[in-house]
C-alpha atoms as a PDB file:
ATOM      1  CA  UNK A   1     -64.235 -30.590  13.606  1.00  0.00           C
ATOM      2  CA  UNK A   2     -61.967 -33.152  14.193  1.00  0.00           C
ATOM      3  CA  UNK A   3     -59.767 -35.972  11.887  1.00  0.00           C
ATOM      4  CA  UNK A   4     -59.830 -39.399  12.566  1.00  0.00           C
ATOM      5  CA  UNK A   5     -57.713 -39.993  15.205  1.00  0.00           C
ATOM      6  CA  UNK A   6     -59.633 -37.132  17.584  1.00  0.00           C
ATOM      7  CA  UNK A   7     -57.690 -34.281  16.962  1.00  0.00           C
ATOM      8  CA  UNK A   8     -58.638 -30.846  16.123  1.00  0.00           C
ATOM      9  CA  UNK A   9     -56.659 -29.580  12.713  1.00  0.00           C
ATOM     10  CA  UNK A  10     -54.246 -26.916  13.587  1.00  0.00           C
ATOM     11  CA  UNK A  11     -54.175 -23.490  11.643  1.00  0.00           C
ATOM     12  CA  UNK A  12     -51.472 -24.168   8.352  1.00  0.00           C
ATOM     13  CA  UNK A  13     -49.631 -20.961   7.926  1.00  0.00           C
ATOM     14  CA  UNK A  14     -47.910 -20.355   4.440  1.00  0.00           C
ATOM     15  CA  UNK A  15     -44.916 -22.187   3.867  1.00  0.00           C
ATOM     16  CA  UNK A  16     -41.442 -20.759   4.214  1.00  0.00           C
ATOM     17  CA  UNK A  17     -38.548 -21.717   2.066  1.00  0.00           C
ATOM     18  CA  UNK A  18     -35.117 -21.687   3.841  1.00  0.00           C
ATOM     19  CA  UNK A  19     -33.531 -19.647   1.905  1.00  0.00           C
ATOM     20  CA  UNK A  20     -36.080 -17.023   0.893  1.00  0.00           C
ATOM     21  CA  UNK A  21     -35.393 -13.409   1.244  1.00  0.00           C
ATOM     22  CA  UNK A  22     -37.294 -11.096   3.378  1.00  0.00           C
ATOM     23  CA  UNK A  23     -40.172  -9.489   1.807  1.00  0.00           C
ATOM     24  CA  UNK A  24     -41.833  -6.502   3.309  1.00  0.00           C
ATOM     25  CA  UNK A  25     -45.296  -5.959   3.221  1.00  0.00           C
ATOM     26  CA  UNK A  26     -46.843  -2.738   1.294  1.00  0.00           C
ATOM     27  CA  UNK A  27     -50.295  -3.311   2.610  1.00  0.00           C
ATOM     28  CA  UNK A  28     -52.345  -4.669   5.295  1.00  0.00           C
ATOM     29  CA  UNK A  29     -53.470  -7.402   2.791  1.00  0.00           C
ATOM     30  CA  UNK A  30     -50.333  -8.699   2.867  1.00  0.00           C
ATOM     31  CA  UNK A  31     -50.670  -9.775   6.991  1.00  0.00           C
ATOM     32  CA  UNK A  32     -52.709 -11.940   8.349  1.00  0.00           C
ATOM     33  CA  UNK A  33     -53.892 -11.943  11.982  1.00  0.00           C
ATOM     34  CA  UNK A  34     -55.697 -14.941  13.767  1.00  0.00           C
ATOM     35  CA  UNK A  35     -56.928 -13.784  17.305  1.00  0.00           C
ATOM     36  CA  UNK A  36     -58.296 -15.963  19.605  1.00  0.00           C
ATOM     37  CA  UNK A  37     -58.531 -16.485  23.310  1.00  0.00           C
ATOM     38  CA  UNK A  38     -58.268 -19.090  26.134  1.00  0.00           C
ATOM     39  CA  UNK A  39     -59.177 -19.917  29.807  1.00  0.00           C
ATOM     40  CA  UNK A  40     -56.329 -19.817  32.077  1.00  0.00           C
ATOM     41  CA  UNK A  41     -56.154 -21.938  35.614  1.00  0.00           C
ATOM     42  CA  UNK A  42     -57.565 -18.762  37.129  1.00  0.00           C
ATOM     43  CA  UNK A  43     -60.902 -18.780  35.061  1.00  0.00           C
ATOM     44  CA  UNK A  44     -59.804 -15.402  33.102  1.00  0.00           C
ATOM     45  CA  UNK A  45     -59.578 -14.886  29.682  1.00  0.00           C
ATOM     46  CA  UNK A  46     -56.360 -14.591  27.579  1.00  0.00           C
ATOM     47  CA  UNK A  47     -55.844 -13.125  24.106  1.00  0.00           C
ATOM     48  CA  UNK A  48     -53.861 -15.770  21.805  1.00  0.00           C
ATOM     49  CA  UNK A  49     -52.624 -13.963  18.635  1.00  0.00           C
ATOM     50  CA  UNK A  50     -50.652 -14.973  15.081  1.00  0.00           C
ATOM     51  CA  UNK A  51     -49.277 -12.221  12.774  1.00  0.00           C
ATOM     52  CA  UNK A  52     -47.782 -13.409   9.688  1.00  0.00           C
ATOM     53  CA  UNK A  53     -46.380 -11.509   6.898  1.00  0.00           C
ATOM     54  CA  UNK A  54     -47.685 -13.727   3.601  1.00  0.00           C
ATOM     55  CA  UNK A  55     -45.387 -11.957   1.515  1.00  0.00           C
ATOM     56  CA  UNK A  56     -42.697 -13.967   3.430  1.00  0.00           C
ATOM     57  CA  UNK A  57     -44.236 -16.113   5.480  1.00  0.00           C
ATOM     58  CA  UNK A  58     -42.514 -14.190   8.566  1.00  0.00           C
ATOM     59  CA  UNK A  59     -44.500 -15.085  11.797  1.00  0.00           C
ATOM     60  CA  UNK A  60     -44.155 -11.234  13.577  1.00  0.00           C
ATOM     61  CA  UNK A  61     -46.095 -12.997  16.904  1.00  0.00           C
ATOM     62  CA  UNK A  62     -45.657 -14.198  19.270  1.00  0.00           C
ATOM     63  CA  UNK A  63     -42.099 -13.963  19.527  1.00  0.00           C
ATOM     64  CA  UNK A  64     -39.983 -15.301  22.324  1.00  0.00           C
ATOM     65  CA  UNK A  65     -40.494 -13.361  25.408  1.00  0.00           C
ATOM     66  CA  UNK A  66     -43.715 -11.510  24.193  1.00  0.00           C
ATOM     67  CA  UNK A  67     -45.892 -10.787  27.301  1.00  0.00           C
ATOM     68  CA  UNK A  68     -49.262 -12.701  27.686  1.00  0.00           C
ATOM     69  CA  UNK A  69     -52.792 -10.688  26.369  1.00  0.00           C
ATOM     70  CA  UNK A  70     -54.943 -10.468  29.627  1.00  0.00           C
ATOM     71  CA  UNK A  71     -56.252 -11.349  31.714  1.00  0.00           C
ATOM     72  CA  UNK A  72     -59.625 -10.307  31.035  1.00  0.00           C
ATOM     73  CA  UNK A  73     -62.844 -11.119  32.465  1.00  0.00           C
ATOM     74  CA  UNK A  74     -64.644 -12.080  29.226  1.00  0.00           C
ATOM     75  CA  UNK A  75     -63.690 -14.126  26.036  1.00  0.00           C
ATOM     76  CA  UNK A  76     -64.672 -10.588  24.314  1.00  0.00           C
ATOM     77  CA  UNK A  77     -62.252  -8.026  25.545  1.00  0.00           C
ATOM     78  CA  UNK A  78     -59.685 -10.721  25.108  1.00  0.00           C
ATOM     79  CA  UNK A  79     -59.960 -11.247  21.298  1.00  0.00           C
ATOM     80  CA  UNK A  80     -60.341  -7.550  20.961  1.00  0.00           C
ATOM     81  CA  UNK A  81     -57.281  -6.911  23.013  1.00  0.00           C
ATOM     82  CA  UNK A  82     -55.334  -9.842  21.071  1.00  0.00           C
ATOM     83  CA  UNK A  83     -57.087  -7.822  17.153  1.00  0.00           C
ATOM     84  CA  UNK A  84     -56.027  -3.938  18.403  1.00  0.00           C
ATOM     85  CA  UNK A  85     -52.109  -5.861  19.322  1.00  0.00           C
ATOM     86  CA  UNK A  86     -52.162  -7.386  15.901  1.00  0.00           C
ATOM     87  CA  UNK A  87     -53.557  -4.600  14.032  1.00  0.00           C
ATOM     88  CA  UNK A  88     -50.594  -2.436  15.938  1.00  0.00           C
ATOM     89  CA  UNK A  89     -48.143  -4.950  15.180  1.00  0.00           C
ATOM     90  CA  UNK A  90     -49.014  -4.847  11.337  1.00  0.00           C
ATOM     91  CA  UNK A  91     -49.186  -1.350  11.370  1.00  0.00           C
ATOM     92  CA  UNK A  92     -45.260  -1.045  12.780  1.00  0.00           C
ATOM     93  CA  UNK A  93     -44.030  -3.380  10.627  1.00  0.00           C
ATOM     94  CA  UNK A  94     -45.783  -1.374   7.614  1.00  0.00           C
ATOM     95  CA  UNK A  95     -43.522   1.350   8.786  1.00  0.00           C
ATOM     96  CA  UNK A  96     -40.668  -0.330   9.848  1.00  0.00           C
ATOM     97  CA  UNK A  97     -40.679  -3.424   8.638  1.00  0.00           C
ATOM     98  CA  UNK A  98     -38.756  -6.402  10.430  1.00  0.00           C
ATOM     99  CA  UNK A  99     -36.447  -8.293   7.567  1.00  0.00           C
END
């Protein structure tokens, strides 16, 4: 679906005031994970991932120097790879969590 001047809408994560303090997650309710994939030059398949803490809005990935998901030969292994990372990722910061 696209707006009016072409483009496709981009994903709206929750809103995070400045000055809000970090909230942990007790749950895996409180994350959410968007997994996706794309096409690199090569014609492979590459896991894109999101984790978000909506308690706090804290994006947990990607982070800055977080190492690509793939390649893979199909768009399948790639989103799974890119859920299992997320899933692990939410389960860490259930035990640990990153404030």
């Amino acid at each position: 679906m696209e707006n009016a001047k072409g483009r496709k809408p981009k994903v709206v994560l929750y809103p995070r005031h400045i000055n809000q303090p970090p909230i942990p997650g007790l749950t895996e309710d409180d994350f959410a994970i968007y997994a996706s994939y794309q096409i690199n030059a090569g014609g492979m398949f590459v896991g894109l991932l999101k984790v978000v803490r909506k308690t706090d809005s804290r994006l947990l990935f990607p982070y800055e120097g977080a190492a690509s998901i793939g390649p893979f030969r199909n768009k399948f292994e790639a989103v799974r790879a890119a859920e299992d990372l997320g899933r692990e990722i939410v389960a860490g910061d259930l035990r640990t969590p990153e404030l």
